[in-house]
C-alpha atoms as a PDB file:
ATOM      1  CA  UNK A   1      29.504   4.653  77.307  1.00  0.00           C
ATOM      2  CA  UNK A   2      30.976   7.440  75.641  1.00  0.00           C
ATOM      3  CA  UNK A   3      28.001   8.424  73.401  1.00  0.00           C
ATOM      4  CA  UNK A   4      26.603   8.815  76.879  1.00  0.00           C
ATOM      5  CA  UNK A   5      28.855  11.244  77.753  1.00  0.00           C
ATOM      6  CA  UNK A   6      29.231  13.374  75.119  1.00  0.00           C
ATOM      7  CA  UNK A   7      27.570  16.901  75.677  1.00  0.00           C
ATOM      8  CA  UNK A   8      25.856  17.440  72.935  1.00  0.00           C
ATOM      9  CA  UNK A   9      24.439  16.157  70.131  1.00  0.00           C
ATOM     10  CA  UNK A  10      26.272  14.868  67.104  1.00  0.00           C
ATOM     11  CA  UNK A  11      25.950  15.312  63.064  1.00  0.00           C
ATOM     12  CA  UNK A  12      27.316  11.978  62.335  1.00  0.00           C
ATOM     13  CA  UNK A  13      29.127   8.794  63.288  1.00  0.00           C
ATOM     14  CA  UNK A  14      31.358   6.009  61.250  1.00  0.00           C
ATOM     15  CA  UNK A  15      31.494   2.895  62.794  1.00  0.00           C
ATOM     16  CA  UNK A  16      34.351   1.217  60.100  1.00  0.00           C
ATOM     17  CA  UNK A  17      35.718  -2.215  60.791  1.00  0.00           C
ATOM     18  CA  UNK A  18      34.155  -2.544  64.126  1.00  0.00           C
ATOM     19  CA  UNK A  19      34.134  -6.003  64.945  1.00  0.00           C
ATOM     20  CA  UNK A  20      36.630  -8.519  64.788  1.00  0.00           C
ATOM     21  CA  UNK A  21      34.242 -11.279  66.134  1.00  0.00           C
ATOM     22  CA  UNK A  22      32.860 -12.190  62.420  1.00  0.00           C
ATOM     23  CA  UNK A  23      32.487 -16.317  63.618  1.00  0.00           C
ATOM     24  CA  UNK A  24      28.827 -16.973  64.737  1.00  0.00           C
ATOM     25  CA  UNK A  25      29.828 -18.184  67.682  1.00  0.00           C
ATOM     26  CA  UNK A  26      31.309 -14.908  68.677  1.00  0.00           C
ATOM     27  CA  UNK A  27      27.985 -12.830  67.823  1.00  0.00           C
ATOM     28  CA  UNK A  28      27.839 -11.877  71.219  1.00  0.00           C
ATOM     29  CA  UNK A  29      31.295 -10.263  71.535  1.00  0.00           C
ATOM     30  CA  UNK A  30      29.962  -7.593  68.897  1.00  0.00           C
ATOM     31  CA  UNK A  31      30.375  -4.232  69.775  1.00  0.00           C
ATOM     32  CA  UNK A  32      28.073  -3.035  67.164  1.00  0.00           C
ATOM     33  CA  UNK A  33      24.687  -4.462  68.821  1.00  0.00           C
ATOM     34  CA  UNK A  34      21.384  -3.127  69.750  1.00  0.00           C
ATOM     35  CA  UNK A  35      22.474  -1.254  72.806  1.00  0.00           C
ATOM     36  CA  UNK A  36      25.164   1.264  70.655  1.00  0.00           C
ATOM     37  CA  UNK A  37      22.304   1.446  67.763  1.00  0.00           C
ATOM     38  CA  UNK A  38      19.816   2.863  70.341  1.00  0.00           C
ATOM     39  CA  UNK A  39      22.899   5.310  71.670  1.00  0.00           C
ATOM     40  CA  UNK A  40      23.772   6.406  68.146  1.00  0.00           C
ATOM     41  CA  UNK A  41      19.960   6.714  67.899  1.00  0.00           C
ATOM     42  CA  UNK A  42      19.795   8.961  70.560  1.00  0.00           C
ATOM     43  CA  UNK A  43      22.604  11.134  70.451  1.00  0.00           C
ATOM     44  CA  UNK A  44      22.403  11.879  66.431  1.00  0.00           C
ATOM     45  CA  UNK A  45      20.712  15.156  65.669  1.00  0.00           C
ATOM     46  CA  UNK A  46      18.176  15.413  63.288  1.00  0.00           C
ATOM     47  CA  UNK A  47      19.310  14.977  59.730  1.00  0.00           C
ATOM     48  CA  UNK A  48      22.318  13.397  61.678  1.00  0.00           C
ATOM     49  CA  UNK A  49      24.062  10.313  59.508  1.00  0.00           C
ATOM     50  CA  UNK A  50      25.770   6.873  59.989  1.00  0.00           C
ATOM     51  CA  UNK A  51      27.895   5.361  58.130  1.00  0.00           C
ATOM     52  CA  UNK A  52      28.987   1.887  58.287  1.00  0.00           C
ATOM     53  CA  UNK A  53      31.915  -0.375  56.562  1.00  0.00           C
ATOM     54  CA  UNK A  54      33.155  -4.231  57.292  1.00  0.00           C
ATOM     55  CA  UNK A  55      35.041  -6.879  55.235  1.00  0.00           C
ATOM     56  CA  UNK A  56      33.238  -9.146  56.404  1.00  0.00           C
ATOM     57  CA  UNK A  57      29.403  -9.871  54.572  1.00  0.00           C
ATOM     58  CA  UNK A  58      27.735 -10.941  57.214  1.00  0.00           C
ATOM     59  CA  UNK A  59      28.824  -8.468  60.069  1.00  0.00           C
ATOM     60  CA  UNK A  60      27.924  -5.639  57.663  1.00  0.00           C
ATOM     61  CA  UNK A  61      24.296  -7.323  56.985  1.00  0.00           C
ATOM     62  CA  UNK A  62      23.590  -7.821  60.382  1.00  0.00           C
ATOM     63  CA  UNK A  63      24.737  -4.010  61.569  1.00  0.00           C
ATOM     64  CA  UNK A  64      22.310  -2.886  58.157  1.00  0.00           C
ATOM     65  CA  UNK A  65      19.619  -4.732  60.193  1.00  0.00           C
ATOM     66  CA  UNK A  66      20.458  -3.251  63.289  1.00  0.00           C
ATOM     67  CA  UNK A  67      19.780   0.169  62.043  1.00  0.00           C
ATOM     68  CA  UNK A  68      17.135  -1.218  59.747  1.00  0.00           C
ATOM     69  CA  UNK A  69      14.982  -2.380  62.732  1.00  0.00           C
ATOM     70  CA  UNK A  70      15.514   0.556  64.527  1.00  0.00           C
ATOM     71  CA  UNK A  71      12.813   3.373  63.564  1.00  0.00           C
ATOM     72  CA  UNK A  72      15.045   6.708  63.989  1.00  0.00           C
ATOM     73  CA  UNK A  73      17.470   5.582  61.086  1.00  0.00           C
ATOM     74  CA  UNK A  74      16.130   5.997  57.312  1.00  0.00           C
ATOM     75  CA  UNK A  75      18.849   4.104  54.818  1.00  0.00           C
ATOM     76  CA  UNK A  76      19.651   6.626  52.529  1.00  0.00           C
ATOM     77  CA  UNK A  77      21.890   4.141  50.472  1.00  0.00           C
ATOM     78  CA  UNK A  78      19.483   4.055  47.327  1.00  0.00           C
ATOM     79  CA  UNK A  79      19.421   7.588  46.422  1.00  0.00           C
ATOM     80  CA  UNK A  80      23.086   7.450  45.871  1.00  0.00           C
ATOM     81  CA  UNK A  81      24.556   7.021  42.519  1.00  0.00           C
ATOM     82  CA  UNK A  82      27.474   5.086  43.144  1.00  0.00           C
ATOM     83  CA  UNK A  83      25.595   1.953  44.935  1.00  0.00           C
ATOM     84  CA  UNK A  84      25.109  -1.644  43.701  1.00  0.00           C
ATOM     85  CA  UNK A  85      22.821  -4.481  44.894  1.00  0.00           C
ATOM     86  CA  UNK A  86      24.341  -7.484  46.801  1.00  0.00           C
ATOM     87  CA  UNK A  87      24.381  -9.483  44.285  1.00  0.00           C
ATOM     88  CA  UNK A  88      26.405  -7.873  41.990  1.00  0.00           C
ATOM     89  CA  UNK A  89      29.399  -8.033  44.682  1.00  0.00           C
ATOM     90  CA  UNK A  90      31.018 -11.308  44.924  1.00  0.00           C
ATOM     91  CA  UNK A  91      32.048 -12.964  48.378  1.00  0.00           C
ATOM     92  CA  UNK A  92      32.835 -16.205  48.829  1.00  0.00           C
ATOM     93  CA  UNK A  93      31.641 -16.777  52.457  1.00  0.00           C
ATOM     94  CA  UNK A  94      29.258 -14.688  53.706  1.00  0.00           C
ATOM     95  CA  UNK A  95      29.142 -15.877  57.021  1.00  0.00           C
ATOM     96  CA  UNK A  96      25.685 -16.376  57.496  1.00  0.00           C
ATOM     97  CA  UNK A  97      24.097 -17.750  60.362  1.00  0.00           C
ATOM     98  CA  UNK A  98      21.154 -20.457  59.475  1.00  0.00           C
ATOM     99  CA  UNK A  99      18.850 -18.547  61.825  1.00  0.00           C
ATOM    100  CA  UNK A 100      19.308 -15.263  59.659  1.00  0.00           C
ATOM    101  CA  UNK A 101      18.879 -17.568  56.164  1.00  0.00           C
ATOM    102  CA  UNK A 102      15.843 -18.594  57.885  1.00  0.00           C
ATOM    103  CA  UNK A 103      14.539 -15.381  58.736  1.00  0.00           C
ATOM    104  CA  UNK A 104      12.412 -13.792  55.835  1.00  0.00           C
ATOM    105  CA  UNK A 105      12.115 -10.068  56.576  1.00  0.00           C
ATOM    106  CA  UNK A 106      16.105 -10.001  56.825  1.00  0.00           C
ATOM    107  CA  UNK A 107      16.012 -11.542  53.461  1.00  0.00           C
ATOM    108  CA  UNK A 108      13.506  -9.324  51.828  1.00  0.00           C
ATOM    109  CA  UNK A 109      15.854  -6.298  53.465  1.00  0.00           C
ATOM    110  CA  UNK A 110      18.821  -7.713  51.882  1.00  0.00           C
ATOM    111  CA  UNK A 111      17.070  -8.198  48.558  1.00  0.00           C
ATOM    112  CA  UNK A 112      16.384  -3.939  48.260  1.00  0.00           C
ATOM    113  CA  UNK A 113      19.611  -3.256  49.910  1.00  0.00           C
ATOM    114  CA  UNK A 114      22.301  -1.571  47.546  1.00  0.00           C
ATOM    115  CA  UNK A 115      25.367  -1.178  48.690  1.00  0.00           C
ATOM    116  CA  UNK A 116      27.756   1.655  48.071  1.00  0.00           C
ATOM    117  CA  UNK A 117      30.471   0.480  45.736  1.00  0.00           C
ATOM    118  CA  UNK A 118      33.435   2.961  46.884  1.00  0.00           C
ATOM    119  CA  UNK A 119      34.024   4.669  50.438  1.00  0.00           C
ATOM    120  CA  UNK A 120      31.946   8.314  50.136  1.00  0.00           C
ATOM    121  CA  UNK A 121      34.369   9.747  52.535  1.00  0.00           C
ATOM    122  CA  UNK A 122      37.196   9.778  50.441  1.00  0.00           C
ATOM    123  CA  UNK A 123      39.623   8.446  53.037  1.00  0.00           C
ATOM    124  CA  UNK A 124      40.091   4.979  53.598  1.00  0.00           C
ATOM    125  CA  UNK A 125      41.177   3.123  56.715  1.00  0.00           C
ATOM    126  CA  UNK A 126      44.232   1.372  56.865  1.00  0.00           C
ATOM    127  CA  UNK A 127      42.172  -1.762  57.226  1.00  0.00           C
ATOM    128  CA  UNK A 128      40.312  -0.962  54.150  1.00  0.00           C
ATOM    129  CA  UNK A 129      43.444   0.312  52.115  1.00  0.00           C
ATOM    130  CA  UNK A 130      44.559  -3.880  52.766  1.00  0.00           C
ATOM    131  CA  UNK A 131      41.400  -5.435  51.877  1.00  0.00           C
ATOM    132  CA  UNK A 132      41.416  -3.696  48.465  1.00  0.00           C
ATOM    133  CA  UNK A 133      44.903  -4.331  47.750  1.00  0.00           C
ATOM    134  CA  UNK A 134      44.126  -8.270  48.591  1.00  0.00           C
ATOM    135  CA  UNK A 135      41.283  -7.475  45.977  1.00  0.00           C
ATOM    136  CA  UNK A 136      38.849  -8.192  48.934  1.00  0.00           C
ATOM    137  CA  UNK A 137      35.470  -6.369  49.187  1.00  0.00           C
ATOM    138  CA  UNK A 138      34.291  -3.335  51.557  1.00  0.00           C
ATOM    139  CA  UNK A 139      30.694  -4.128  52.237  1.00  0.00           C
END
């Protein structure tokens, strides 16, 4: 609703933390779903960016495949220096749903996905400023 209502275009948008419905069962809680991907899609101008940050592994993966699936955003992840694949990051419980295991285009995404190993922005949430002290991990 409010990217609908905005006036104008805009030059970028961070959705950080978004959902705190990381349990399966709660997929459908998300805010982060197709509906606000096609909104961000389009209200972005051209060139326009989106960045994107959870704690939890598998509610970043499945916003990455959001955008992923979506053909007006180009991940730009892989050009940047500081990124590192998946599996160099350790986490415990992904959260995984056996449907996504299941699915093999998600896991061919996830197997070129890097990830970027600091925030680019240079200011951290208060949410992420906790997570890194509890030596947790920013996907």
């Amino acid at each position: 609703q409010v990217l609908k209502g905005y006036p104008g275009p805009i030059s970028g948008i961070s959705a950080l933390m978004p959902d705190p419905w990381f349990k399966k069962r709660h997929k459908k809680r998300r805010m982060f779903n197709t509906d606000l991907v096609e909104s961000i899609a389009n209200s972005l101008e051209v060139g326009g960016g989106c960045f994107i940050q959870s704690d939890i592994k598998a509610v970043a993966i499945d916003m990455r495949r959001q955008l992923a699936e979506n053909p007006s955003f180009v991940d730009v992840t892989n050009k940047c220096n500081e990124a590192v694949k998946i599996e160099d990051c350790t986490d415990d419980d992904d959260g995984e749903s056996k449907e996504d295991a299941k699915d093999p285009v998600l896991e061919e995404l996830k197997k070129s996905w890097l990830w970027l190993s600091e925030n680019p922005t240079g200011v951290a949430t208060e949410r992420e400023k906790y997570v890194m002290e509890q030596r947790g991990h920013v996907w």
